[in-house]
PDB file of N, CA and C in Angstrom:
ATOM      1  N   UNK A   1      -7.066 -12.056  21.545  1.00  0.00           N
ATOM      2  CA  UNK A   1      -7.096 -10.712  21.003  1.00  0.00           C
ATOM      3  C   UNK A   1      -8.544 -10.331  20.711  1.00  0.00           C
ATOM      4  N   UNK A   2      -9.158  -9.181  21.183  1.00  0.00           N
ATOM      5  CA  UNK A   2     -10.390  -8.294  20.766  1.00  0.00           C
ATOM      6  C   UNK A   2     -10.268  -7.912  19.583  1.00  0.00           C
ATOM      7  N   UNK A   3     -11.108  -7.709  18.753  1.00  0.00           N
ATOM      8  CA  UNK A   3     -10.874  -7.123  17.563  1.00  0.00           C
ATOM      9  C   UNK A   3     -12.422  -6.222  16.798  1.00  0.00           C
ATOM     10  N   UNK A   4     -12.297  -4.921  17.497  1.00  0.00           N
ATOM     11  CA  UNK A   4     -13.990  -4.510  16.872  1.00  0.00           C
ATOM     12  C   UNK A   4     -13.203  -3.685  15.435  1.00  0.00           C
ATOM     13  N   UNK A   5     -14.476  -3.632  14.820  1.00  0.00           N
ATOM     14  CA  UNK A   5     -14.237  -2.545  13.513  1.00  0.00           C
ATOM     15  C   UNK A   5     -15.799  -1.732  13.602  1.00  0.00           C
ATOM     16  N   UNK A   6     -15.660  -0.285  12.004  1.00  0.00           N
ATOM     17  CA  UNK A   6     -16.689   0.165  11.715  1.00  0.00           C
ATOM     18  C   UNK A   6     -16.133   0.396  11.096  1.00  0.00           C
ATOM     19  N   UNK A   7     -17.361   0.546   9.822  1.00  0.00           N
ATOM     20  CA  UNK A   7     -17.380   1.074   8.385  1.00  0.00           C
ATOM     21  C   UNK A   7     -18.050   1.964   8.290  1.00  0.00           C
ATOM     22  N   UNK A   8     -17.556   2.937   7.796  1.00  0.00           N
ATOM     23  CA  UNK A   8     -17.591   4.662   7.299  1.00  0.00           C
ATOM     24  C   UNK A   8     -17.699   4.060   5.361  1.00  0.00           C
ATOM     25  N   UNK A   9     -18.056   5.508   4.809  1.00  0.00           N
ATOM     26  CA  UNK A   9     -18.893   5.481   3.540  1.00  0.00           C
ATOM     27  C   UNK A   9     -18.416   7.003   3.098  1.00  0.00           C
ATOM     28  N   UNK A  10     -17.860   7.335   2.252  1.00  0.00           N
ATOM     29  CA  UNK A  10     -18.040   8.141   1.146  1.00  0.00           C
ATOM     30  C   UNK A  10     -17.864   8.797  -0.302  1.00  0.00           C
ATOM     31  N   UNK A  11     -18.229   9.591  -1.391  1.00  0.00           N
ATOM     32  CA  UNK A  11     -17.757   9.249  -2.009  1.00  0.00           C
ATOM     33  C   UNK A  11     -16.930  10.765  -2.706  1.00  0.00           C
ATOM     34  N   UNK A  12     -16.631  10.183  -3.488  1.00  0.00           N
ATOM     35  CA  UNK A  12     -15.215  10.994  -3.971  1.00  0.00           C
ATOM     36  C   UNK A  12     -14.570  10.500  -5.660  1.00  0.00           C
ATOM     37  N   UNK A  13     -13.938  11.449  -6.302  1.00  0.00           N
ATOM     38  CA  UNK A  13     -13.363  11.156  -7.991  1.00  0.00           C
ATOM     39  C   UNK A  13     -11.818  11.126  -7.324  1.00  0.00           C
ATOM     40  N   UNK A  14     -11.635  10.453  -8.902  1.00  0.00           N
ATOM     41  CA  UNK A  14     -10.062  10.360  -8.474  1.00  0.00           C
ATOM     42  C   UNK A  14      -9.643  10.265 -10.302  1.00  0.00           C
ATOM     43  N   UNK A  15      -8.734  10.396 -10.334  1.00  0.00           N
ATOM     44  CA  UNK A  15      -7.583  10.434 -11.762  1.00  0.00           C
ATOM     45  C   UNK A  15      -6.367   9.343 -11.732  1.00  0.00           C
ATOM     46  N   UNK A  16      -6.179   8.223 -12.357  1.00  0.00           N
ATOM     47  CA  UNK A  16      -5.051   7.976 -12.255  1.00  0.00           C
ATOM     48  C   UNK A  16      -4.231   8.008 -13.371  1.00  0.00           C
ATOM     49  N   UNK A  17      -3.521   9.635 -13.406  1.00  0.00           N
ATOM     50  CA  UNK A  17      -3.001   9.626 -14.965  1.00  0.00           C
ATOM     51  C   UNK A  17      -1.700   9.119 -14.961  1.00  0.00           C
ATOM     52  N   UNK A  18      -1.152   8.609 -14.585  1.00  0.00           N
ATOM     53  CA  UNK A  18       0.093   7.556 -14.681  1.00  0.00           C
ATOM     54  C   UNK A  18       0.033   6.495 -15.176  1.00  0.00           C
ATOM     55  N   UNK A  19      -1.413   5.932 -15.120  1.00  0.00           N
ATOM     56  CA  UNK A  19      -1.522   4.748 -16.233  1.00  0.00           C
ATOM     57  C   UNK A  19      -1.689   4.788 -17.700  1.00  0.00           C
ATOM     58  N   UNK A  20      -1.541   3.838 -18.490  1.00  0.00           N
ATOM     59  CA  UNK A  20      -1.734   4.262 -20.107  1.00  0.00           C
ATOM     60  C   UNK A  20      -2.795   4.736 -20.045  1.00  0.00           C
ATOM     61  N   UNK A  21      -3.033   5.067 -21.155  1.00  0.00           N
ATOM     62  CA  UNK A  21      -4.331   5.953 -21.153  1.00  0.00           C
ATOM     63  C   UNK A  21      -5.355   5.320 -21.422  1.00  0.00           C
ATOM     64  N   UNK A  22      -5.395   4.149 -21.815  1.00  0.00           N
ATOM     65  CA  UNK A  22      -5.908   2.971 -22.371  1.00  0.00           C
ATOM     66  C   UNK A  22      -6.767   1.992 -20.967  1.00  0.00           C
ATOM     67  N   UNK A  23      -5.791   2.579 -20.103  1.00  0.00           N
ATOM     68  CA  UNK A  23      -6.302   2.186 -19.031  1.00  0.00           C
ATOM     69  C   UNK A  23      -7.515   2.529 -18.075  1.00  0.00           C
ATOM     70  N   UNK A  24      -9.344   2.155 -18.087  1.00  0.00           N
ATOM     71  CA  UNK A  24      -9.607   2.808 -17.455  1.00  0.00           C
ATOM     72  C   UNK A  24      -9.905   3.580 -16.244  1.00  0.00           C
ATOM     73  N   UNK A  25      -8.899   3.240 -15.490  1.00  0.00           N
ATOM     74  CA  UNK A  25      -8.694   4.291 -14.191  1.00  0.00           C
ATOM     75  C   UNK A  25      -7.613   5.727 -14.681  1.00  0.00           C
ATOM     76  N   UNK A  26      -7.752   5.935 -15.690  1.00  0.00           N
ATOM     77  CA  UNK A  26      -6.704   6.803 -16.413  1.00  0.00           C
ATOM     78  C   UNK A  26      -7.031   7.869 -16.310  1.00  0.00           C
ATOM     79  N   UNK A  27      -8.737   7.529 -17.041  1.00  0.00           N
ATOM     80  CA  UNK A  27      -9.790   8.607 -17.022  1.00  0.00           C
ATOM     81  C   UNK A  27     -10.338   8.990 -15.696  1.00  0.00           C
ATOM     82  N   UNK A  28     -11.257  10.852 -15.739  1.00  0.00           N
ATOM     83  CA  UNK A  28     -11.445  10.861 -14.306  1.00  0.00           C
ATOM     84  C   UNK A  28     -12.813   9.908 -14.110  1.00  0.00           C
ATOM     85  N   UNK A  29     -13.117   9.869 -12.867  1.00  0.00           N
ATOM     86  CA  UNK A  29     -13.729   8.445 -12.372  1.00  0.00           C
ATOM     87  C   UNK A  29     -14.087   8.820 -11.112  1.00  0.00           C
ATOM     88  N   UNK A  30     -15.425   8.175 -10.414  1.00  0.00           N
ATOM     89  CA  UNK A  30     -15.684   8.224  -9.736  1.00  0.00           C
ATOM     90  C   UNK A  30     -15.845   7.089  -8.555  1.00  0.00           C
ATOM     91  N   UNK A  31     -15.992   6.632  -7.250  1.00  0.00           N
ATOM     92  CA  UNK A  31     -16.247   6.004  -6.486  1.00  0.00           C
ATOM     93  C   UNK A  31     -16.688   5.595  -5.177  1.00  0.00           C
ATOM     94  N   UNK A  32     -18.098   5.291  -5.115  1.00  0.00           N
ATOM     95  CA  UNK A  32     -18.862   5.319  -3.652  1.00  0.00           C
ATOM     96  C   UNK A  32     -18.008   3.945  -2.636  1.00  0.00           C
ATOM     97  N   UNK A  33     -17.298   4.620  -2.059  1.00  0.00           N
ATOM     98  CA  UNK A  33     -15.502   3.932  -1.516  1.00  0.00           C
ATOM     99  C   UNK A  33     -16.607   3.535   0.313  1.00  0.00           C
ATOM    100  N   UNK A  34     -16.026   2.452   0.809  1.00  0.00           N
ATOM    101  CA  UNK A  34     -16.206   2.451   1.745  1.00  0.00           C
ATOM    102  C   UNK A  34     -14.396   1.749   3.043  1.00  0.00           C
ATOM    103  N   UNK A  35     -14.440   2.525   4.218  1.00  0.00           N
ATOM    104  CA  UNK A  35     -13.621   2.169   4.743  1.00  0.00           C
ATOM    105  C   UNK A  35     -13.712   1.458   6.085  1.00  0.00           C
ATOM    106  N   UNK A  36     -12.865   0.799   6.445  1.00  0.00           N
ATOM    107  CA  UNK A  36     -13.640  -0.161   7.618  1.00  0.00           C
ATOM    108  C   UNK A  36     -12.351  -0.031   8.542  1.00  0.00           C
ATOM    109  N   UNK A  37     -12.280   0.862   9.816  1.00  0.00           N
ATOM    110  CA  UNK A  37     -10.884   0.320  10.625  1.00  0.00           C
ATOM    111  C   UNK A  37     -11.414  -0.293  11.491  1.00  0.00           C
ATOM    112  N   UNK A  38     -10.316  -0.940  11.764  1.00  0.00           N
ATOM    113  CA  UNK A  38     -10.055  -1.660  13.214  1.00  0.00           C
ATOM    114  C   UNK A  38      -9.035  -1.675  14.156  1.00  0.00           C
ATOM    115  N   UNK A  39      -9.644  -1.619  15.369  1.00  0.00           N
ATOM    116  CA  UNK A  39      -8.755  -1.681  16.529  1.00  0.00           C
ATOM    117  C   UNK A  39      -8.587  -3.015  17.053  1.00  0.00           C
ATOM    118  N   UNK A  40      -7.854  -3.078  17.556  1.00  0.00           N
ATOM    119  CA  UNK A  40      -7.558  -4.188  18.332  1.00  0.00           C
ATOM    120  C   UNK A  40      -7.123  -4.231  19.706  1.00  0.00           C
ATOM    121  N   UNK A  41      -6.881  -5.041  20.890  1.00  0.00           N
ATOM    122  CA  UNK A  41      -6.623  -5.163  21.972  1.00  0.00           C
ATOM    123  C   UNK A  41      -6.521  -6.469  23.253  1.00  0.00           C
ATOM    124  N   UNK A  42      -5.178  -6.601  23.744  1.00  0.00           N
ATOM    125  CA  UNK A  42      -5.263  -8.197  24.111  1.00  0.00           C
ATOM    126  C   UNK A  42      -6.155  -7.889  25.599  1.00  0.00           C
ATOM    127  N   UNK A  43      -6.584  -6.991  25.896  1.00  0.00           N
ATOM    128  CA  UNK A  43      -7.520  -7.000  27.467  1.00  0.00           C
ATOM    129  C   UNK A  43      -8.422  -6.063  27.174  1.00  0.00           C
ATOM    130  N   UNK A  44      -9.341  -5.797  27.922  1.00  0.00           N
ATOM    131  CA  UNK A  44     -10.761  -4.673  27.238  1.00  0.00           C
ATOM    132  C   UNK A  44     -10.731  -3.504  28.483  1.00  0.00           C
ATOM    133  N   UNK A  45     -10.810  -2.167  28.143  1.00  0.00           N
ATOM    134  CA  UNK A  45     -10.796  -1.250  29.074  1.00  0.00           C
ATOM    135  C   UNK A  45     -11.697  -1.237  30.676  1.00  0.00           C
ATOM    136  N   UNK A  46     -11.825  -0.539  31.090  1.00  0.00           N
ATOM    137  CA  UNK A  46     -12.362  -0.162  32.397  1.00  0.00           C
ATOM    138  C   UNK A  46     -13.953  -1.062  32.293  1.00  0.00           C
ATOM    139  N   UNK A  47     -14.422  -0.109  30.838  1.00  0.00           N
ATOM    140  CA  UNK A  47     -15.880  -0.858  30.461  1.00  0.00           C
ATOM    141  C   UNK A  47     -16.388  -1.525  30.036  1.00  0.00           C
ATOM    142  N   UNK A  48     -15.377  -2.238  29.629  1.00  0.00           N
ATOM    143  CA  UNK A  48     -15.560  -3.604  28.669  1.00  0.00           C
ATOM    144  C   UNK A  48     -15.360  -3.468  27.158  1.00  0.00           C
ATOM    145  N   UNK A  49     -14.667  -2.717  26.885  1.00  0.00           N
ATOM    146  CA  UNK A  49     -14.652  -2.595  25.466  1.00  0.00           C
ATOM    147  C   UNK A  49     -13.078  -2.083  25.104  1.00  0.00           C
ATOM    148  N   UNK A  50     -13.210  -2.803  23.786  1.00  0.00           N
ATOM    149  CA  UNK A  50     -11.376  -2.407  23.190  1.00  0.00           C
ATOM    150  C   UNK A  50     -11.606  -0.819  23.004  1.00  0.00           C
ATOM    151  N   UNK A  51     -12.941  -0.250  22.558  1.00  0.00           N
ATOM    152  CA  UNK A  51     -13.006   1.534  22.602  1.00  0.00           C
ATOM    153  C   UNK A  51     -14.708   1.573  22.238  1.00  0.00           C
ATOM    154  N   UNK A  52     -15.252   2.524  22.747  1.00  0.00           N
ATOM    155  CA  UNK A  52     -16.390   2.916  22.452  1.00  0.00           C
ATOM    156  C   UNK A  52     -16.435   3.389  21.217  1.00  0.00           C
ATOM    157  N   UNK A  53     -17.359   2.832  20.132  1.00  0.00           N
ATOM    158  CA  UNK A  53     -17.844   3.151  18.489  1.00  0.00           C
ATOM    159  C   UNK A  53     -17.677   4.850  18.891  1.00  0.00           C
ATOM    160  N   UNK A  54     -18.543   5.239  19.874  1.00  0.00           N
ATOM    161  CA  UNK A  54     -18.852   6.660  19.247  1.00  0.00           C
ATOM    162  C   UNK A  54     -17.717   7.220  19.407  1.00  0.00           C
ATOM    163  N   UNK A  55     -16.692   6.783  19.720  1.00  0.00           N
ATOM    164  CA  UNK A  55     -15.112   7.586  20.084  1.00  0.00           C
ATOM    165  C   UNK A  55     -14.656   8.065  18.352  1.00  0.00           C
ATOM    166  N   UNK A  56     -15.332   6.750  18.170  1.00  0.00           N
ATOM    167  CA  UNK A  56     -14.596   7.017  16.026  1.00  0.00           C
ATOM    168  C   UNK A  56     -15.306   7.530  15.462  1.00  0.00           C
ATOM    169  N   UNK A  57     -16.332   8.524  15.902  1.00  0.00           N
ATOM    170  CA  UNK A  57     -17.104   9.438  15.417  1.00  0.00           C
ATOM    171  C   UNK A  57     -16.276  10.620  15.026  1.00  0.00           C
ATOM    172  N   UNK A  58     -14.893  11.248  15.487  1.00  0.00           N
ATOM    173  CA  UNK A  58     -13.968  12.221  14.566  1.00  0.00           C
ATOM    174  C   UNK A  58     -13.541  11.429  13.260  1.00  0.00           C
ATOM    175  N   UNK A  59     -13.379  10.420  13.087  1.00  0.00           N
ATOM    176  CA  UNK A  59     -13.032   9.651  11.794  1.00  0.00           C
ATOM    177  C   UNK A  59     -14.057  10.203  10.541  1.00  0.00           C
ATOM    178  N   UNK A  60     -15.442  10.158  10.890  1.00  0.00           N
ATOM    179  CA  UNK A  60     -16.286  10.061  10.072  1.00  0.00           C
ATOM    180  C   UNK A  60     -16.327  11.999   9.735  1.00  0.00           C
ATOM    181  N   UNK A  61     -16.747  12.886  10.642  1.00  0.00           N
ATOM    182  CA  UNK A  61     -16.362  13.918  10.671  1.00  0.00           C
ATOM    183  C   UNK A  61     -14.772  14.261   9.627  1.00  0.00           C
ATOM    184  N   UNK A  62     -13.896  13.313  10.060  1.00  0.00           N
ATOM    185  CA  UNK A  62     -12.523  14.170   9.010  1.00  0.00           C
ATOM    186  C   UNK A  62     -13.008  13.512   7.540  1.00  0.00           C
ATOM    187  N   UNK A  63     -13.359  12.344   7.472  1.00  0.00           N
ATOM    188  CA  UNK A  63     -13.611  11.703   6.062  1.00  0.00           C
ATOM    189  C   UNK A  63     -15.281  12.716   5.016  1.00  0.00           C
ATOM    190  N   UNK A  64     -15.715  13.292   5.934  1.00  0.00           N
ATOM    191  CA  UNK A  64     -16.868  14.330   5.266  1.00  0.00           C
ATOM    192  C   UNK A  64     -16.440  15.118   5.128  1.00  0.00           C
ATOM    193  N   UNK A  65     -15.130  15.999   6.161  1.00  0.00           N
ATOM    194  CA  UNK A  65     -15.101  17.085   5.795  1.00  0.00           C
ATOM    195  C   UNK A  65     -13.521  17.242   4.602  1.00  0.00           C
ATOM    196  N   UNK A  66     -12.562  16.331   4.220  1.00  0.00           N
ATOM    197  CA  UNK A  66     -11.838  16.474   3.996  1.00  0.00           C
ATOM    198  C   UNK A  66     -12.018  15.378   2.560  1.00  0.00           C
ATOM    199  N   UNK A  67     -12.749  14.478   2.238  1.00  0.00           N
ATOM    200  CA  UNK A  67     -12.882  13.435   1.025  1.00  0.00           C
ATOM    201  C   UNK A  67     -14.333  13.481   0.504  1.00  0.00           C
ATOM    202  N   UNK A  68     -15.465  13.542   0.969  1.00  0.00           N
ATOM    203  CA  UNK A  68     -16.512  13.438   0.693  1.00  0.00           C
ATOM    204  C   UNK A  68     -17.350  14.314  -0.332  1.00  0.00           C
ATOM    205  N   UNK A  69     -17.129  13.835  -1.636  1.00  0.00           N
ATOM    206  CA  UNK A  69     -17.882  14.774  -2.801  1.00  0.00           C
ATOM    207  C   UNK A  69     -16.727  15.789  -3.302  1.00  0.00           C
ATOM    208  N   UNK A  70     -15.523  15.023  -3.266  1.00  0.00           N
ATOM    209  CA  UNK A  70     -14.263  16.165  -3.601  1.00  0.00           C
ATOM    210  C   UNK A  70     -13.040  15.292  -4.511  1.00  0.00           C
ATOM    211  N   UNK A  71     -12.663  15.926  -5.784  1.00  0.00           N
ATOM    212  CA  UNK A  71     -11.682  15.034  -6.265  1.00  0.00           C
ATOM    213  C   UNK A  71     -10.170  14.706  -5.685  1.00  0.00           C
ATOM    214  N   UNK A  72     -10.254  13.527  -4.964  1.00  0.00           N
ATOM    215  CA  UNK A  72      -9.337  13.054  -4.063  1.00  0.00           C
ATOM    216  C   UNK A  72      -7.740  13.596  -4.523  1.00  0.00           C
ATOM    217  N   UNK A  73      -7.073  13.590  -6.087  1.00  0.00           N
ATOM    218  CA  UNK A  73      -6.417  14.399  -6.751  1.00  0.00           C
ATOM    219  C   UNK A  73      -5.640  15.530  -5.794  1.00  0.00           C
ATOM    220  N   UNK A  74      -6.639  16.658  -6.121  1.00  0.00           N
ATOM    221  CA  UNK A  74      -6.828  18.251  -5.720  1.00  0.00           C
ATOM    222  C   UNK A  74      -6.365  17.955  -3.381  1.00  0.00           C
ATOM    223  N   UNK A  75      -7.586  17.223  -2.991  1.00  0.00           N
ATOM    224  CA  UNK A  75      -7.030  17.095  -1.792  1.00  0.00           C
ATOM    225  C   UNK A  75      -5.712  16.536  -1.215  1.00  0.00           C
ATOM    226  N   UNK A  76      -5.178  15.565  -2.118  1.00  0.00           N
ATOM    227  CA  UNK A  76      -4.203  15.154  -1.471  1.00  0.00           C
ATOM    228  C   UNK A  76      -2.584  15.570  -2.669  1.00  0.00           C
ATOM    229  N   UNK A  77      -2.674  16.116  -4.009  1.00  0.00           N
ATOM    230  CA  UNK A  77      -1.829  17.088  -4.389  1.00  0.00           C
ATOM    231  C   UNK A  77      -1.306  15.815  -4.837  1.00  0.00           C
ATOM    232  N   UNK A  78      -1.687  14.610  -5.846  1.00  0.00           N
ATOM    233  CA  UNK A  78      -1.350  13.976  -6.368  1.00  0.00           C
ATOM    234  C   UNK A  78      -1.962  13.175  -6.938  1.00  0.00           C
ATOM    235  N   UNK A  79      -1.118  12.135  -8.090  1.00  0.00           N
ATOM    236  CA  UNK A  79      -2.086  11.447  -8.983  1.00  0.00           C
ATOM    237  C   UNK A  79      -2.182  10.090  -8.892  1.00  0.00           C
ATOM    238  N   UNK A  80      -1.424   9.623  -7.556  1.00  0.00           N
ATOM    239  CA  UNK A  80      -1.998   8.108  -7.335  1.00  0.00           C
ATOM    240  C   UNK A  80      -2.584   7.580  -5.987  1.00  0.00           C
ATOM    241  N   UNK A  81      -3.671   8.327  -6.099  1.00  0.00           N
ATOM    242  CA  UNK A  81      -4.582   8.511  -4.764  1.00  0.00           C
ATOM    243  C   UNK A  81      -5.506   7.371  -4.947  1.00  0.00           C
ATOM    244  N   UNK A  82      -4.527   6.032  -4.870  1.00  0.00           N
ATOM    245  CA  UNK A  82      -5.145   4.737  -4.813  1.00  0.00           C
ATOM    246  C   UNK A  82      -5.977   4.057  -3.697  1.00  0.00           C
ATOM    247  N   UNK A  83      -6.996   3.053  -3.669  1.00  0.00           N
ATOM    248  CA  UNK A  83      -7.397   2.420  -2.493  1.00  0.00           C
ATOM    249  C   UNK A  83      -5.931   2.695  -1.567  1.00  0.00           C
ATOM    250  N   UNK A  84      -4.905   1.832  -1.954  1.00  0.00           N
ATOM    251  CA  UNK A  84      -3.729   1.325  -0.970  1.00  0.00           C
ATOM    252  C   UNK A  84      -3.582   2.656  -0.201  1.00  0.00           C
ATOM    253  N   UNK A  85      -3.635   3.873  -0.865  1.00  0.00           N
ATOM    254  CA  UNK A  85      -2.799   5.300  -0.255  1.00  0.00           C
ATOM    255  C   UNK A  85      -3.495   5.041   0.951  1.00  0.00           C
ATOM    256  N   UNK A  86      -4.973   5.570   0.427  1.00  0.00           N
ATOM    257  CA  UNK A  86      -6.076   5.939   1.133  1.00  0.00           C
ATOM    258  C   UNK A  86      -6.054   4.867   2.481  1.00  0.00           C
ATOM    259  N   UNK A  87      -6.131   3.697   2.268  1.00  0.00           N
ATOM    260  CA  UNK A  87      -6.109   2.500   3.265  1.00  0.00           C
ATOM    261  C   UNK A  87      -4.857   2.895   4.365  1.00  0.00           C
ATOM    262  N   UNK A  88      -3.351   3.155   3.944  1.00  0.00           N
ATOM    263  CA  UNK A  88      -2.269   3.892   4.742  1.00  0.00           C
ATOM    264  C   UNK A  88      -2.670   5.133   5.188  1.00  0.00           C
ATOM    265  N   UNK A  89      -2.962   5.825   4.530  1.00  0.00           N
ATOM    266  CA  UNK A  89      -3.221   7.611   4.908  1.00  0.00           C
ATOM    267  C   UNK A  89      -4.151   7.515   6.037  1.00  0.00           C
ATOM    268  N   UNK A  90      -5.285   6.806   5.875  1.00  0.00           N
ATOM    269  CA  UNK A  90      -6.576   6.911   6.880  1.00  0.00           C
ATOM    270  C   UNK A  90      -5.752   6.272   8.252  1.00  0.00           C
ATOM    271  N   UNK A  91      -5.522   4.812   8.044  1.00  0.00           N
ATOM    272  CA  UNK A  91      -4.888   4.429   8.873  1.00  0.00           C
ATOM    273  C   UNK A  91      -3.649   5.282   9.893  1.00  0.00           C
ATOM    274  N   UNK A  92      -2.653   5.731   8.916  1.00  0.00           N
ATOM    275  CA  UNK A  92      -1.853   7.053  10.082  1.00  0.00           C
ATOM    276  C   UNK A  92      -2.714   7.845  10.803  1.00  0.00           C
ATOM    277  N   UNK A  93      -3.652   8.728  10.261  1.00  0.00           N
ATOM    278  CA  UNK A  93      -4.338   9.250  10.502  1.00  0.00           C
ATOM    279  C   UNK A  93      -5.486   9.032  11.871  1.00  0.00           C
ATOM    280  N   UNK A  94      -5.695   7.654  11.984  1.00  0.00           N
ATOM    281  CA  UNK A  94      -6.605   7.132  13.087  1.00  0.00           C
ATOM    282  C   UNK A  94      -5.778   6.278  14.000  1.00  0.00           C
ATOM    283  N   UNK A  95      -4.249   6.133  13.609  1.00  0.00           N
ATOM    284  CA  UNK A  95      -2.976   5.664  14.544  1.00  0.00           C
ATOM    285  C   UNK A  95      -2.558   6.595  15.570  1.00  0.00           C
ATOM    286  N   UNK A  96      -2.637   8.091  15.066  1.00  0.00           N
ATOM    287  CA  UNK A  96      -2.507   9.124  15.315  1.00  0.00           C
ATOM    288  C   UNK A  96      -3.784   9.429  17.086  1.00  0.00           C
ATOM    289  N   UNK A  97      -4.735   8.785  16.790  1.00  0.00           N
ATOM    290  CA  UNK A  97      -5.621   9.501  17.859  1.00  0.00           C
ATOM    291  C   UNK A  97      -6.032   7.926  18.283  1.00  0.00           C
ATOM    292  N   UNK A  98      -5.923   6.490  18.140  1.00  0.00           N
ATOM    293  CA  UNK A  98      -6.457   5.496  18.844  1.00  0.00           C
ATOM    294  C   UNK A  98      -5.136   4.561  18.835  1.00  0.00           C
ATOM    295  N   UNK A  99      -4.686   4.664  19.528  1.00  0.00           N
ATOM    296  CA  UNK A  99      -3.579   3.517  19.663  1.00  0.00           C
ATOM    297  C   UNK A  99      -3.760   1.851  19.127  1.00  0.00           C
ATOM    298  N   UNK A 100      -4.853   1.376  19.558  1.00  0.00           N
ATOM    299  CA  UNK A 100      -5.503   0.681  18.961  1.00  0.00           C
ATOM    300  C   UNK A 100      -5.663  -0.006  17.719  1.00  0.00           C
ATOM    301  N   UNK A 101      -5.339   1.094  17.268  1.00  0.00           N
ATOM    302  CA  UNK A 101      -5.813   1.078  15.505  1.00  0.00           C
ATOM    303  C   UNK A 101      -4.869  -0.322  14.896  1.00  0.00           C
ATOM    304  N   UNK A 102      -5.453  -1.553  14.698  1.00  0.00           N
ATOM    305  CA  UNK A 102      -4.626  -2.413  13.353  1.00  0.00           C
ATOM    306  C   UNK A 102      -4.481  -2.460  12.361  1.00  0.00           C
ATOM    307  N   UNK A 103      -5.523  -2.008  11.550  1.00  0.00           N
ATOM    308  CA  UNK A 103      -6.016  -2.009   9.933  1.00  0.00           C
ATOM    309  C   UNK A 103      -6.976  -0.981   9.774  1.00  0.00           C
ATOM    310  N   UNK A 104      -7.141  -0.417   8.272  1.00  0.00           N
ATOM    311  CA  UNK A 104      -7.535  -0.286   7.666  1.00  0.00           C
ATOM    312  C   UNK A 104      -7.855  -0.553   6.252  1.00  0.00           C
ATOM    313  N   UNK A 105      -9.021  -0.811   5.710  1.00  0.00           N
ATOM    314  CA  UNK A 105      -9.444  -1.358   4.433  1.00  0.00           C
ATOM    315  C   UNK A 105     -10.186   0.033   3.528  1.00  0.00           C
ATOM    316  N   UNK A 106      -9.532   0.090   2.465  1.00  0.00           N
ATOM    317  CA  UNK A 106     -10.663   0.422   1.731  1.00  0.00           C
ATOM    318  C   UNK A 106     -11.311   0.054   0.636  1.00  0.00           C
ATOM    319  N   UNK A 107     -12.401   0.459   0.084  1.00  0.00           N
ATOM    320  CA  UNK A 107     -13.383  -0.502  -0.857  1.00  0.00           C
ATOM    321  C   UNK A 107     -13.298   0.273  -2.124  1.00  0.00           C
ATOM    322  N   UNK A 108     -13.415   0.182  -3.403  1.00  0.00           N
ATOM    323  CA  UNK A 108     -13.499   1.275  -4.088  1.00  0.00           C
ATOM    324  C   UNK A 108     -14.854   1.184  -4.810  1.00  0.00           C
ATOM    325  N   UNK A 109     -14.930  -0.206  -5.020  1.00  0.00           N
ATOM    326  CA  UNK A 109     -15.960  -1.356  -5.705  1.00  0.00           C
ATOM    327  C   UNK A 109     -16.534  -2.734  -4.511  1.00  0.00           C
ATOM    328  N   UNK A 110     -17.817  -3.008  -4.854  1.00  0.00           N
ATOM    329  CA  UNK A 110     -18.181  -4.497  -3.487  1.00  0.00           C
ATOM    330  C   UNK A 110     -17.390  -5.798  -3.976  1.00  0.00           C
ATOM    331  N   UNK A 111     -16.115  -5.370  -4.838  1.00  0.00           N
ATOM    332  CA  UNK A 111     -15.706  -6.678  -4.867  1.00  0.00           C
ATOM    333  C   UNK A 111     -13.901  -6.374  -4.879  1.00  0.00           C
ATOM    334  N   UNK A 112     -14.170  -5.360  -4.301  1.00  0.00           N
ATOM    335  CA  UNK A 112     -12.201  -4.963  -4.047  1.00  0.00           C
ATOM    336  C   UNK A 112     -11.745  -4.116  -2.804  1.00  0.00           C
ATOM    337  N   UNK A 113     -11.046  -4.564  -1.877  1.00  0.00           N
ATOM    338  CA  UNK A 113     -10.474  -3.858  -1.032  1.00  0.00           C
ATOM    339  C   UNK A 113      -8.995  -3.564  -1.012  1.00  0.00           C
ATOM    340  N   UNK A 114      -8.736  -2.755  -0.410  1.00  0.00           N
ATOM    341  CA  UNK A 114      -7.322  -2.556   0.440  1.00  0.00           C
ATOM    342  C   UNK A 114      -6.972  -2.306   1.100  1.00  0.00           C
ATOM    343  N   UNK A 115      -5.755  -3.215   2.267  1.00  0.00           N
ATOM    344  CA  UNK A 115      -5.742  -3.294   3.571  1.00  0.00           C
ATOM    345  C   UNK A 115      -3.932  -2.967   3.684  1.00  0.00           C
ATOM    346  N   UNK A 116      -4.560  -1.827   4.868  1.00  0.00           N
ATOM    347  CA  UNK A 116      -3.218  -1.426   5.522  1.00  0.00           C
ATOM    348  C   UNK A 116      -2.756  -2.097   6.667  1.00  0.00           C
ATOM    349  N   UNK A 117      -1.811  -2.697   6.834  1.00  0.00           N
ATOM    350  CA  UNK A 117      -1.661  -3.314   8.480  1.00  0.00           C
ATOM    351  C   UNK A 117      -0.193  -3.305   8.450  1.00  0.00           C
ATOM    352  N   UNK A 118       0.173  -2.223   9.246  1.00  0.00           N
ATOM    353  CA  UNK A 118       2.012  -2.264   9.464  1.00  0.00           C
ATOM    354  C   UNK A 118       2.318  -3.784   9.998  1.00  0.00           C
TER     355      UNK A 118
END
């Protein structure tokens, strides 16, 4: 199995008022989030590759124009707009246009991820 990735970067607030309040992800909050997909593939195309990087150049484009410097909340019309969502959501989202697609991770902090993999 081939297996390339890239990591995309941006950042974004989030609320998680479902937790006690005591809790602090309760409060609003911010986070320079990073996401990393990957494709995968058991043979490599025409050119040698499971997909050309710059193909996942609309990824980075929807993640600026739709998350980047915006309270994640308000964009997605809810209040548990967790790594995990985000890690599923992105992932449909790039399932949607690369067949390819195995995972997605996202970072919220350099010492926490979350990984989507149906």
């Amino acid at each position: 199995m081939f297996i390339i990735s890239k990591e995309f970067a941006f950042s974004a607030s989030h609320q998680l008022s479902e937790l006690p309040e005591t809790h602090q992800c309760a409060r609003l909050h911010g986070h320079n989030y990073l996401v990393v997909v990957e494709l995968s593939a058991e043979t490599l195309n025409e050119t040698g590759f499971v997909r050309d990087y710059g193909e996942l150049a609309p990824l980075k484009q929807h993640i600026d124009d739709t998350m980047d410097h915006r309270h994640l909340n308000d964009v997605f019309g809810h209040n548990s707009v967790t790594a995990e969502f985000l890690a599923q959501t992105l992932y449909e989202w790039c399932a949607a246009r690369w067949p390819e697609t195995s995972a997605v991770k996202v970072s919220e902090t350099p010492k926490t991820w979350a990984t989507y993999r149906p």
